[in-house]
Structure formats: structure tokens, C-alpha cells
PDB file of N, CA and C in Angstrom:
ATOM      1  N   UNK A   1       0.841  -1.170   0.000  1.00  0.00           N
ATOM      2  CA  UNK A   1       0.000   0.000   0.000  1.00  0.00           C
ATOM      3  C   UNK A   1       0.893   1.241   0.000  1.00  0.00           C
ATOM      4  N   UNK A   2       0.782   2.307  -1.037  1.00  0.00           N
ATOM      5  CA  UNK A   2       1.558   3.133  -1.243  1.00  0.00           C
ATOM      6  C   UNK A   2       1.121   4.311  -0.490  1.00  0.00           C
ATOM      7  N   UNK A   3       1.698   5.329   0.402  1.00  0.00           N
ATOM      8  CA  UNK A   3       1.506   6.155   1.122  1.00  0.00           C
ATOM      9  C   UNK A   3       0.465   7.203   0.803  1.00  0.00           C
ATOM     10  N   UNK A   4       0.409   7.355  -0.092  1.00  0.00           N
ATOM     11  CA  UNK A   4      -1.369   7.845  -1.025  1.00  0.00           C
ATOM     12  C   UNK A   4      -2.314   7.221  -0.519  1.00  0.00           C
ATOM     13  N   UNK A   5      -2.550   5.680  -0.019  1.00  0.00           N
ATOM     14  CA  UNK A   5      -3.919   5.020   0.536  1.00  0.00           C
ATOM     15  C   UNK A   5      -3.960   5.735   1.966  1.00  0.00           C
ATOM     16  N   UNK A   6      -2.874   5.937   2.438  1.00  0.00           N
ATOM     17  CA  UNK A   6      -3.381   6.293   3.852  1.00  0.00           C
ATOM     18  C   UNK A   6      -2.890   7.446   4.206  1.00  0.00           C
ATOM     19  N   UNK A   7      -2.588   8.433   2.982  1.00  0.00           N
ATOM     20  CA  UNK A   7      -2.608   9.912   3.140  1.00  0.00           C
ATOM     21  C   UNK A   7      -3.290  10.077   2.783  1.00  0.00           C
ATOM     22  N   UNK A   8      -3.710   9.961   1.678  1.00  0.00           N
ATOM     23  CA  UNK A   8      -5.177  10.314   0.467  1.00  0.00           C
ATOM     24  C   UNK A   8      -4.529  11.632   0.330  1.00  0.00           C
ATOM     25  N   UNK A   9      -5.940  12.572   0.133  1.00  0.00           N
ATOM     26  CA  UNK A   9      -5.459  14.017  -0.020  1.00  0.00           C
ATOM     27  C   UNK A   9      -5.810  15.003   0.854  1.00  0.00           C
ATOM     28  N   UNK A  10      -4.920  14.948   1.672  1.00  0.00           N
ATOM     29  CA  UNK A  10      -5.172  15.750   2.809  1.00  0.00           C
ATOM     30  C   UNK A  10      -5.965  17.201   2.626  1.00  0.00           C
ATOM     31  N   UNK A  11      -7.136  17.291   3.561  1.00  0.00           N
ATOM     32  CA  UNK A  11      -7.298  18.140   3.297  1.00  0.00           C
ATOM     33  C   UNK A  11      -8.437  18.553   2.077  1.00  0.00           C
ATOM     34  N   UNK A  12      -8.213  17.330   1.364  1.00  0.00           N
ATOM     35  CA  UNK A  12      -9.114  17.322  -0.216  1.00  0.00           C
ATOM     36  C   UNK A  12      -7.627  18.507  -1.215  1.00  0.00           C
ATOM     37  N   UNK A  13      -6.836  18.913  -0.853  1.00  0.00           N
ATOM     38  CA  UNK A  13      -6.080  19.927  -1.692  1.00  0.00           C
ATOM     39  C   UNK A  13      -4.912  18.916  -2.711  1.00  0.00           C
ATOM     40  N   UNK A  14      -4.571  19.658  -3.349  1.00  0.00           N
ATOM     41  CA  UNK A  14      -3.267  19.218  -4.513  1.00  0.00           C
ATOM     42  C   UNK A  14      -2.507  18.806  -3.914  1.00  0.00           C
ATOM     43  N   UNK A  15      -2.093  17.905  -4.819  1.00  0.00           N
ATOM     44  CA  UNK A  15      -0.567  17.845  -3.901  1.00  0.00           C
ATOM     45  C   UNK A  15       0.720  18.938  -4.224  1.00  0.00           C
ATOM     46  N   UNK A  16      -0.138  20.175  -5.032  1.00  0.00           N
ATOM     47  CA  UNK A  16       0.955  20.939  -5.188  1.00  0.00           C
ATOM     48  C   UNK A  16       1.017  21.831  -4.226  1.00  0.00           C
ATOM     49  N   UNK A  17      -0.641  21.906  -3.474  1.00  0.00           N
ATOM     50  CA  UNK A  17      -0.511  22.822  -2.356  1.00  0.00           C
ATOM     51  C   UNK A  17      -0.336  21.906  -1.165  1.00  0.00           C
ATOM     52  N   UNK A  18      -0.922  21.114  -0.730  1.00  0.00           N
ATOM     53  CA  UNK A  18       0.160  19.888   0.238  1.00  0.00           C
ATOM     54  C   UNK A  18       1.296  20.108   0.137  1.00  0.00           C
ATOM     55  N   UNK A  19       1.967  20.140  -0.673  1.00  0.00           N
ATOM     56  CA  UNK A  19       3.689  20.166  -0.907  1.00  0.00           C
ATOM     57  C   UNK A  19       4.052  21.579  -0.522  1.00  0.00           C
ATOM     58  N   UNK A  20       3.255  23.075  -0.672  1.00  0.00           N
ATOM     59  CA  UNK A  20       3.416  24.616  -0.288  1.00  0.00           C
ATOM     60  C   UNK A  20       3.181  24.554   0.696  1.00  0.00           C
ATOM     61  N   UNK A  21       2.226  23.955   1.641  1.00  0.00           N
ATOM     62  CA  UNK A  21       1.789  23.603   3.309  1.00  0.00           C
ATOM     63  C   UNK A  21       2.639  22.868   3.935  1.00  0.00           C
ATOM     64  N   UNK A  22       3.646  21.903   3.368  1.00  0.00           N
ATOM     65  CA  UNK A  22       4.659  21.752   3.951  1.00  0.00           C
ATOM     66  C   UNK A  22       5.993  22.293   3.932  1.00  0.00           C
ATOM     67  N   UNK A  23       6.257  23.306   3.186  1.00  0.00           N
ATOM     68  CA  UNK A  23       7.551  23.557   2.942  1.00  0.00           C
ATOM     69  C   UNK A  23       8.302  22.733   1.701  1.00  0.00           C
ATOM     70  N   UNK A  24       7.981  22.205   1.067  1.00  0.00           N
ATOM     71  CA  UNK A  24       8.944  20.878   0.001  1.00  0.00           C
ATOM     72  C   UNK A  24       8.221  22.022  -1.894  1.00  0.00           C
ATOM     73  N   UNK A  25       8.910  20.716  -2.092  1.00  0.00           N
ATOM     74  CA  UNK A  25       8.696  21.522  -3.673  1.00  0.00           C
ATOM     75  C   UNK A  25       6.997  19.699  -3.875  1.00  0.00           C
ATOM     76  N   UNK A  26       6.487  20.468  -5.156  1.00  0.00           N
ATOM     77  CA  UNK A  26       5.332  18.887  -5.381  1.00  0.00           C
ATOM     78  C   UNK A  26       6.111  17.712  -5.925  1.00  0.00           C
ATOM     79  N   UNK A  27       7.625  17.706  -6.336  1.00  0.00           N
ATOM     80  CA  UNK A  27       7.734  16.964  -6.714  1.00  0.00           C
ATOM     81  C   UNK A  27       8.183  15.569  -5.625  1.00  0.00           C
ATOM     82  N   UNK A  28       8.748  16.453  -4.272  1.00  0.00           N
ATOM     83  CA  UNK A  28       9.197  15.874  -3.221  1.00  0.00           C
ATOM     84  C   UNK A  28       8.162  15.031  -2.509  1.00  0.00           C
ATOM     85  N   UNK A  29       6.635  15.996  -2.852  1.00  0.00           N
ATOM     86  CA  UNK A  29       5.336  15.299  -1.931  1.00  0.00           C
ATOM     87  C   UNK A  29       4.520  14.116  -2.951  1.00  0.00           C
ATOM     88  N   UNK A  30       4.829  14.273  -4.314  1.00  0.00           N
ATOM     89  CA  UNK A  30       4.145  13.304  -5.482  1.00  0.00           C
ATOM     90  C   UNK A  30       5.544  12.115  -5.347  1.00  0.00           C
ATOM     91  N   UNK A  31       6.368  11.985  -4.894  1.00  0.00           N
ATOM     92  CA  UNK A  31       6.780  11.094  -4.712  1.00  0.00           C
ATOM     93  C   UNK A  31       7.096  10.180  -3.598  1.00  0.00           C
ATOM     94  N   UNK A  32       6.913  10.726  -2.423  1.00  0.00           N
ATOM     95  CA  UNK A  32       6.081   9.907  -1.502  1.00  0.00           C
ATOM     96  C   UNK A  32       4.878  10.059  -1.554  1.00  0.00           C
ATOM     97  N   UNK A  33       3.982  10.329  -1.788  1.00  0.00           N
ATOM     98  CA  UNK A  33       2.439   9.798  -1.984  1.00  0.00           C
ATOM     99  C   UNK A  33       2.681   8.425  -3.187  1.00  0.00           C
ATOM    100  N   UNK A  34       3.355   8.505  -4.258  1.00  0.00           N
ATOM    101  CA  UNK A  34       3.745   7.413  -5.120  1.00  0.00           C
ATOM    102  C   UNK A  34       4.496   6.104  -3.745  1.00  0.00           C
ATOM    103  N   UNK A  35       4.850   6.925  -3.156  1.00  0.00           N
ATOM    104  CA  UNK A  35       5.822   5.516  -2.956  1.00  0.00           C
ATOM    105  C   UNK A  35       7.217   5.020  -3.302  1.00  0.00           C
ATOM    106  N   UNK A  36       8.170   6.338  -3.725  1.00  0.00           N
ATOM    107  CA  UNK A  36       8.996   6.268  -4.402  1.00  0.00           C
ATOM    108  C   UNK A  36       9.958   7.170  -3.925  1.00  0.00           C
ATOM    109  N   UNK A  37       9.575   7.770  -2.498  1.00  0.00           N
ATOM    110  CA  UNK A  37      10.468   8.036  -1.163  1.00  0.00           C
ATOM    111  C   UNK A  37       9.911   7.723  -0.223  1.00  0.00           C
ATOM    112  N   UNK A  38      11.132   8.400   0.774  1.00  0.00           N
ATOM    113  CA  UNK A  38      10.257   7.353   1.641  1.00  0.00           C
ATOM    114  C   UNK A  38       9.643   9.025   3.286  1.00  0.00           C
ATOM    115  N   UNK A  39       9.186   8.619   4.299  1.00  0.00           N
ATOM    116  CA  UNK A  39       8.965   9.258   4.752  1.00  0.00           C
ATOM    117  C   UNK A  39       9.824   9.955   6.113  1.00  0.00           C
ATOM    118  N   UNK A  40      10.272  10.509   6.001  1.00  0.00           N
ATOM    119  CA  UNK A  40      11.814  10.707   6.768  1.00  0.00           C
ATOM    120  C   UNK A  40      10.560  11.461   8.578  1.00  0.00           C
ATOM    121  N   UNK A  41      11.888  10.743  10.047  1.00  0.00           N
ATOM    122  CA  UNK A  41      11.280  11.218  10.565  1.00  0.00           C
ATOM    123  C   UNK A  41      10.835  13.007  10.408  1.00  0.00           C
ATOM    124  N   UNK A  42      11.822  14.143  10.034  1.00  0.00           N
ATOM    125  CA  UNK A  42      11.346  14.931  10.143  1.00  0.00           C
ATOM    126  C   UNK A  42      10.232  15.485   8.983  1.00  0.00           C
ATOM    127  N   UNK A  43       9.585  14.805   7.981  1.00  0.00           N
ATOM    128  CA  UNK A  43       8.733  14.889   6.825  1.00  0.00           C
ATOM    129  C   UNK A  43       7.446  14.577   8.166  1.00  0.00           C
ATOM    130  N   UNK A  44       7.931  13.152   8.509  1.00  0.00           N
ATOM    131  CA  UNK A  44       6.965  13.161   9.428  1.00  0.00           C
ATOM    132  C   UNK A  44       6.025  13.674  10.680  1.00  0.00           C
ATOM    133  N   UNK A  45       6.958  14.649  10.812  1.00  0.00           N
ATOM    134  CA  UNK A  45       6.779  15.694  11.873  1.00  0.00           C
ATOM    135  C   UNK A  45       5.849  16.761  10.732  1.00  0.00           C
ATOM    136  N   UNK A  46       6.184  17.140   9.793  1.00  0.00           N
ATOM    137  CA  UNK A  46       5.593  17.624   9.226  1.00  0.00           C
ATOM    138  C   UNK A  46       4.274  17.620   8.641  1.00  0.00           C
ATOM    139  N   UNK A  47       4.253  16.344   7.997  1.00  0.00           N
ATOM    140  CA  UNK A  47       3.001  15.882   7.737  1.00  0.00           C
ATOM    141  C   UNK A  47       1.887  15.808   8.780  1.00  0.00           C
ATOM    142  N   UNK A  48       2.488  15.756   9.933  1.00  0.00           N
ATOM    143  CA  UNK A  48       1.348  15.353  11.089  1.00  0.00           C
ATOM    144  C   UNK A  48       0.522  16.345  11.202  1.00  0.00           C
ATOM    145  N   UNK A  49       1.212  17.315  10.871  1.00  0.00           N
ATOM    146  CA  UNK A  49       0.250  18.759  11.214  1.00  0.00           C
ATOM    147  C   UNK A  49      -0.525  19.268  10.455  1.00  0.00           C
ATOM    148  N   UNK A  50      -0.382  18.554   9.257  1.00  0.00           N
ATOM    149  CA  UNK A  50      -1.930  18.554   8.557  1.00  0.00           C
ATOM    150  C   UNK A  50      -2.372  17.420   8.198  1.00  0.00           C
ATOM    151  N   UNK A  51      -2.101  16.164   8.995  1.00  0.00           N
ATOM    152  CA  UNK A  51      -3.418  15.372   8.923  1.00  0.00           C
ATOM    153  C   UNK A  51      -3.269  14.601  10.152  1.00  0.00           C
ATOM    154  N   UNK A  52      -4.025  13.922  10.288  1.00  0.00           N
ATOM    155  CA  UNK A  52      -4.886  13.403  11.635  1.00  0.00           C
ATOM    156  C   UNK A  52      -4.141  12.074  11.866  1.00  0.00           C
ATOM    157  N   UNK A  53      -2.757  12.060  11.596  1.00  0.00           N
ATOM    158  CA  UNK A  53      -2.009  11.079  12.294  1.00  0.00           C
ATOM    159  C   UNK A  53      -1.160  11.630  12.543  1.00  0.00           C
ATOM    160  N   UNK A  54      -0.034  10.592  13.678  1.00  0.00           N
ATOM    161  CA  UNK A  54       0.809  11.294  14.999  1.00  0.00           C
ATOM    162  C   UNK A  54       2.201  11.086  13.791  1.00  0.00           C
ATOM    163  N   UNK A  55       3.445  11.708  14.189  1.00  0.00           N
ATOM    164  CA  UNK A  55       4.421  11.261  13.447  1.00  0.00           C
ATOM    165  C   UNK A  55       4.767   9.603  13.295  1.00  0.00           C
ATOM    166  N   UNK A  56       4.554   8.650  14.624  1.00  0.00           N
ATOM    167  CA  UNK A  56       5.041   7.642  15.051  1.00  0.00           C
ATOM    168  C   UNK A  56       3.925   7.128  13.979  1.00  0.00           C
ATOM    169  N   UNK A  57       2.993   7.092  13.843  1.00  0.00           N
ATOM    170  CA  UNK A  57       2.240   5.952  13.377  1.00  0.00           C
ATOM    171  C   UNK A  57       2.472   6.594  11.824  1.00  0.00           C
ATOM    172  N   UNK A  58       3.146   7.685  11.068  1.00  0.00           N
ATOM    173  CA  UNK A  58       3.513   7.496   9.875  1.00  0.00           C
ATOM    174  C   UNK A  58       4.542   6.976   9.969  1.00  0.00           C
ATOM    175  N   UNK A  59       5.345   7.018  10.714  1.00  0.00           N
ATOM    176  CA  UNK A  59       6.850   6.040  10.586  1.00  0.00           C
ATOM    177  C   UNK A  59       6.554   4.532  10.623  1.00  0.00           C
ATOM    178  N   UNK A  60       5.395   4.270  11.210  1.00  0.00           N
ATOM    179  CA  UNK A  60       5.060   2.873  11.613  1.00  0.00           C
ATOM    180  C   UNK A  60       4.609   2.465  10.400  1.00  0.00           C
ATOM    181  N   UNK A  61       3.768   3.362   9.244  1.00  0.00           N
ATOM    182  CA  UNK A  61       2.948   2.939   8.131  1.00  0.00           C
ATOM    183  C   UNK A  61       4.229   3.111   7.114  1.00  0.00           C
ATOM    184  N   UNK A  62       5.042   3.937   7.285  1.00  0.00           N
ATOM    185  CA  UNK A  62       6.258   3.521   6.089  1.00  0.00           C
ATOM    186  C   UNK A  62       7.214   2.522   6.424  1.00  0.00           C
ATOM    187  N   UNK A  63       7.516   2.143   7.506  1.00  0.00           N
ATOM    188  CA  UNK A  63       7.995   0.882   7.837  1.00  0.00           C
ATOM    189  C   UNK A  63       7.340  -0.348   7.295  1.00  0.00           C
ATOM    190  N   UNK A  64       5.643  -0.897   7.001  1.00  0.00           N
ATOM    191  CA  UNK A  64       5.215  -1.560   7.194  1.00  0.00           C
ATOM    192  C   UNK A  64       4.826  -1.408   5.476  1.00  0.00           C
ATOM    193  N   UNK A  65       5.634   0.001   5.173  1.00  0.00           N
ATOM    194  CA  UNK A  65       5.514  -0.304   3.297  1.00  0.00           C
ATOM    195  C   UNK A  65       6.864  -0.507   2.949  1.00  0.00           C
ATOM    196  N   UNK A  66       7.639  -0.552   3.695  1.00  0.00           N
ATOM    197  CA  UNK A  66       9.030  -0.854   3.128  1.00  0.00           C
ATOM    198  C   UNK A  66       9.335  -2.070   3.242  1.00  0.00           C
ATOM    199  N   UNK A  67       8.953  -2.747   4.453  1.00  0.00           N
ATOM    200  CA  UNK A  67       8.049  -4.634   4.792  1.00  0.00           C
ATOM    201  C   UNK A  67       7.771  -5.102   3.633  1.00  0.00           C
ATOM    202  N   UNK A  68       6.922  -4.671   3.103  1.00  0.00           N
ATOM    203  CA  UNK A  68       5.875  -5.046   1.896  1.00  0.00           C
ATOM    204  C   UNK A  68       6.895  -4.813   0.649  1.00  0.00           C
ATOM    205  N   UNK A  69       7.311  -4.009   0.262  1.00  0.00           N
ATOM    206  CA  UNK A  69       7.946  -3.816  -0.995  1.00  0.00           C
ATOM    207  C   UNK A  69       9.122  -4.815  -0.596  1.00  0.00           C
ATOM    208  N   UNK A  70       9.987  -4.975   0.337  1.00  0.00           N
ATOM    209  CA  UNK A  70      10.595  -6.671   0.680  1.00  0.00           C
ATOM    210  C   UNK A  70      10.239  -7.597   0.103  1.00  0.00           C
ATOM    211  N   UNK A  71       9.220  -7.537   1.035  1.00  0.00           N
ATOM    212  CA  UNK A  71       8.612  -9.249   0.353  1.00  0.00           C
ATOM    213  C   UNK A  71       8.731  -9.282  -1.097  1.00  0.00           C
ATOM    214  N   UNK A  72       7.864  -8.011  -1.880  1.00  0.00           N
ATOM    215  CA  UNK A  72       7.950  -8.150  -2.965  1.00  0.00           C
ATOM    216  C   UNK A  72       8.828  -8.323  -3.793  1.00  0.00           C
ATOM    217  N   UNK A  73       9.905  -7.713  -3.510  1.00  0.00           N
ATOM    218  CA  UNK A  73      11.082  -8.069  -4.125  1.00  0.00           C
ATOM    219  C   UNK A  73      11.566  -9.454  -4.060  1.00  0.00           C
ATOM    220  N   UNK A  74      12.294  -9.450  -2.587  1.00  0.00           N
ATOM    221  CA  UNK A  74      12.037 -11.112  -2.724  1.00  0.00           C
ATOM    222  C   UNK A  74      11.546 -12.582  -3.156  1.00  0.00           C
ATOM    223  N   UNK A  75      10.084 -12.174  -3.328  1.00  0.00           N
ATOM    224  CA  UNK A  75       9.011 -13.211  -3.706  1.00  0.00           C
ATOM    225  C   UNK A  75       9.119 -12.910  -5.514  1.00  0.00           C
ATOM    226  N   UNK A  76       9.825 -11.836  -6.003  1.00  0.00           N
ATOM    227  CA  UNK A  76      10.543 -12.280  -7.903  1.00  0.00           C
ATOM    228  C   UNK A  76      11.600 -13.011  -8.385  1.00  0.00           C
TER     229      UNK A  76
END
């Protein structure tokens, strides 16, 4: 599950203004919502403050996608 299922769109906004609400450029925030960075603790600190999870449990949900993309690799 790529960090988009359980960010969605915060807010209902872009991710170009998600990405201006955090400080980053969109290309930094369209690629973790892809799944194709990852979520650093201090992103995570960030993110928390506009949406309704704590930093720990996004570190816990990118841990548990970096789990998953394992396996996947593995299991080719």
C-alpha cells in the first residue's frame, strides 16, 4: 500500500498545495504519496500537522511499506 492510501489528499487539496503547506517543492510530496520516497522522521513531523495522524504511526505505516515492498522483491 503506497503512502497515497493512507494519506489520500489531505485536506481534499493538490498535492501541489500539500507540498506549499509543507515547505517541500510537489515533486518531493508526489513522490512519496507514489511511494517512491520514503517518509523521513522529520517529513513526518511535518506531515502530522496537517493530517490526523501522529508522526510515530507514519513512521510505523512507512515501515510496514518498506516490509511489503521486501517481500515483494524477494518473492521475484
Amino acid at each position: 500500500m503506497r503512502p497515497a492510501h493512507w494519506l489520500g489528499k489531505p485536506s481534499k487539496t493538490s498535492a501541489r498545495k500539500f507540498a506549499s503547506q509543507l515547505g517541500v517543492s510537489p515533486s518531493t510530496i508526489t513522490r512519496i504519496l507514489n511511494g517512491q520516497s520514503r517518509i523521513t522522521p522529520a517529513m513526518a513531523e511535518r506531515i502530522s500537522k496537517l493530517v490526523n495522524l501522529s508522526p510515530a504511526s507514519l513512521l510505523t505505516l512507512q515501515e510496514m511499506q518498506d516490509r511489503w515492498q521486501e517481500r515483494l522483491r524477494n518473492a521475484a
